[in-house]
Protein backbone atom coordinates (compact mmCIF):
# COMPACT_ATOMS: atom_id res chain seq x y z
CA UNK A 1 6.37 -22.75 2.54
CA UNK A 2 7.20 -19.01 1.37
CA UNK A 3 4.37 -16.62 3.19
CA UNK A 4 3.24 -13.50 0.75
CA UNK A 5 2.46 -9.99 1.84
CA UNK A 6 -0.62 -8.22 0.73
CA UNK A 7 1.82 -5.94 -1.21
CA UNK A 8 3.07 -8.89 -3.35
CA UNK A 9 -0.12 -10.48 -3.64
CA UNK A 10 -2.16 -7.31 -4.75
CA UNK A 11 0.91 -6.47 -7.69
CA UNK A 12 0.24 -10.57 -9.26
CA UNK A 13 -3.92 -9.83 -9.13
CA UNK A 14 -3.10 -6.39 -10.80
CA UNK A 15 -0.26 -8.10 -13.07
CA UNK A 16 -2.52 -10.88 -14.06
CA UNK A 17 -5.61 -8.39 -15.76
CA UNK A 18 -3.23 -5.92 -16.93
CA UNK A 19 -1.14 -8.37 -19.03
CA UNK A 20 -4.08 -9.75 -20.89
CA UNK A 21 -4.77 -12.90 -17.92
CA UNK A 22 -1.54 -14.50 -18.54
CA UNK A 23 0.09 -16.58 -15.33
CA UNK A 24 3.65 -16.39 -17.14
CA UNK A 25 3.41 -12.87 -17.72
CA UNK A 26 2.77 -12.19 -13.83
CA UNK A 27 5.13 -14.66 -12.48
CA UNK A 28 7.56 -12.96 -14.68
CA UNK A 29 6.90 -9.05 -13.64
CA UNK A 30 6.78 -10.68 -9.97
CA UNK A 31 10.48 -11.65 -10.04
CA UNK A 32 11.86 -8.30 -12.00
CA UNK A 33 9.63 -6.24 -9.54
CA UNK A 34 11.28 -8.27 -6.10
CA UNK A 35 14.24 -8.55 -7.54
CA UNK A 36 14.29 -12.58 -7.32
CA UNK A 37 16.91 -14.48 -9.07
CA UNK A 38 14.67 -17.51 -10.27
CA UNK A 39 11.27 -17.69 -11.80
CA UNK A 40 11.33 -20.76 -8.78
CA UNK A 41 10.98 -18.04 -6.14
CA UNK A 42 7.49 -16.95 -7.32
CA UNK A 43 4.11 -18.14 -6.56
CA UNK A 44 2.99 -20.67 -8.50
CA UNK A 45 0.11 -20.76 -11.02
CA UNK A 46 -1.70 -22.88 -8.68
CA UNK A 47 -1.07 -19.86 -5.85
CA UNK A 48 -2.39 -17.58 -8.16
CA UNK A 49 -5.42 -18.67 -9.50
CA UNK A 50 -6.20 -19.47 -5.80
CA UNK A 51 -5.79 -15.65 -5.41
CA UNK A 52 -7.58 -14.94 -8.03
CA UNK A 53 -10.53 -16.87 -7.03
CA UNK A 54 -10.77 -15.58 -3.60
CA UNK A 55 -10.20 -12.25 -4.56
CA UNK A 56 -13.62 -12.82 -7.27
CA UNK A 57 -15.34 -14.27 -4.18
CA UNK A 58 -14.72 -11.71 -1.64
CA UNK A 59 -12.77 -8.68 -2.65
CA UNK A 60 -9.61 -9.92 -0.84
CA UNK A 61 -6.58 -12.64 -0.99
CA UNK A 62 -6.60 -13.71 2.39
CA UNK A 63 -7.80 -16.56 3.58
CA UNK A 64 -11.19 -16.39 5.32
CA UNK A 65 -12.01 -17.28 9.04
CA UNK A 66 -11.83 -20.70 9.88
CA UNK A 67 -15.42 -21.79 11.09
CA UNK A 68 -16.30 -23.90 14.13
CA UNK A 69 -15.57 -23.58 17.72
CA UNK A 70 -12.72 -21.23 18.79
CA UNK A 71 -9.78 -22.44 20.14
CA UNK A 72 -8.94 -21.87 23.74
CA UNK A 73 -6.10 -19.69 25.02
CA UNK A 74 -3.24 -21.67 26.76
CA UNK A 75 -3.12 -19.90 30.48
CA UNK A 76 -1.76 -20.92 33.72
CA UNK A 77 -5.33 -21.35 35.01
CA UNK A 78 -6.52 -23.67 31.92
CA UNK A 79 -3.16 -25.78 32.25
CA UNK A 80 -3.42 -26.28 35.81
CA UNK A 81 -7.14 -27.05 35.45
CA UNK A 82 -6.63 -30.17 33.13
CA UNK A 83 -3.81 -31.59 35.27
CA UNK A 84 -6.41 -31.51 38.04
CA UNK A 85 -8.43 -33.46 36.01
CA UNK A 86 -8.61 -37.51 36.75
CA UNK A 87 -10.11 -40.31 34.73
CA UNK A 88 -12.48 -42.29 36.98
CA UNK A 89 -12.66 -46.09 36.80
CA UNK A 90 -15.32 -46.87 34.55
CA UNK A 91 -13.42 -44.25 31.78
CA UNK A 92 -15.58 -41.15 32.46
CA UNK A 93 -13.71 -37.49 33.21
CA UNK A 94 -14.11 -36.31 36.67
CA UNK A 95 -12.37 -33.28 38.13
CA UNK A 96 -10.88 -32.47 41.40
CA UNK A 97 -11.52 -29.00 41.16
């Protein structure tokens, strides 16, 4: 899956409302402005109405922050402290720390 920059995403929201909200119109200007060979190497029309929306929402086109608990950092101390850990007999965690 082909990752966008800002740059290229920002020129297909501007394309999009200054050639009267037509999809074809933008994919088109997107491949003569990055000098792509096929219309096949653009974002889709799904991609950019999913731009589009976000950028309604919040004023930008990336993707927000996932929610929920962060995800832990992968250090010597973490890795050594889960292979000290040991499952006791009746299936509970225990550690040997």
């Amino acid at each position: 899956m082909v990752s966008y920059t800002g740059e290229e995403r920002a020129f297909c929201i501007q394309a999009f409302y200054e050639n009267n909200r037509s999809y074809v119109s933008v994919r088109r200007r997107f491949r003569l402005e990055f000098g792509l060979r096929n219309i096949r190497e653009c974002p889709s029309t799904n991609l950019i109405k999913q731009w589009l929306v976000r950028f309604k929402r919040t004023g930008s086109t990336l993707k927000s922050r996932r929610k929920g608990r962060a995800r832990s950092v992968r250090t010597t101390e973490n890795i050594e402290r889960v292979r000290g850990e040991s499952v006791c007999e009746s299936g509970c965690k225990k550690f040997n720390a």
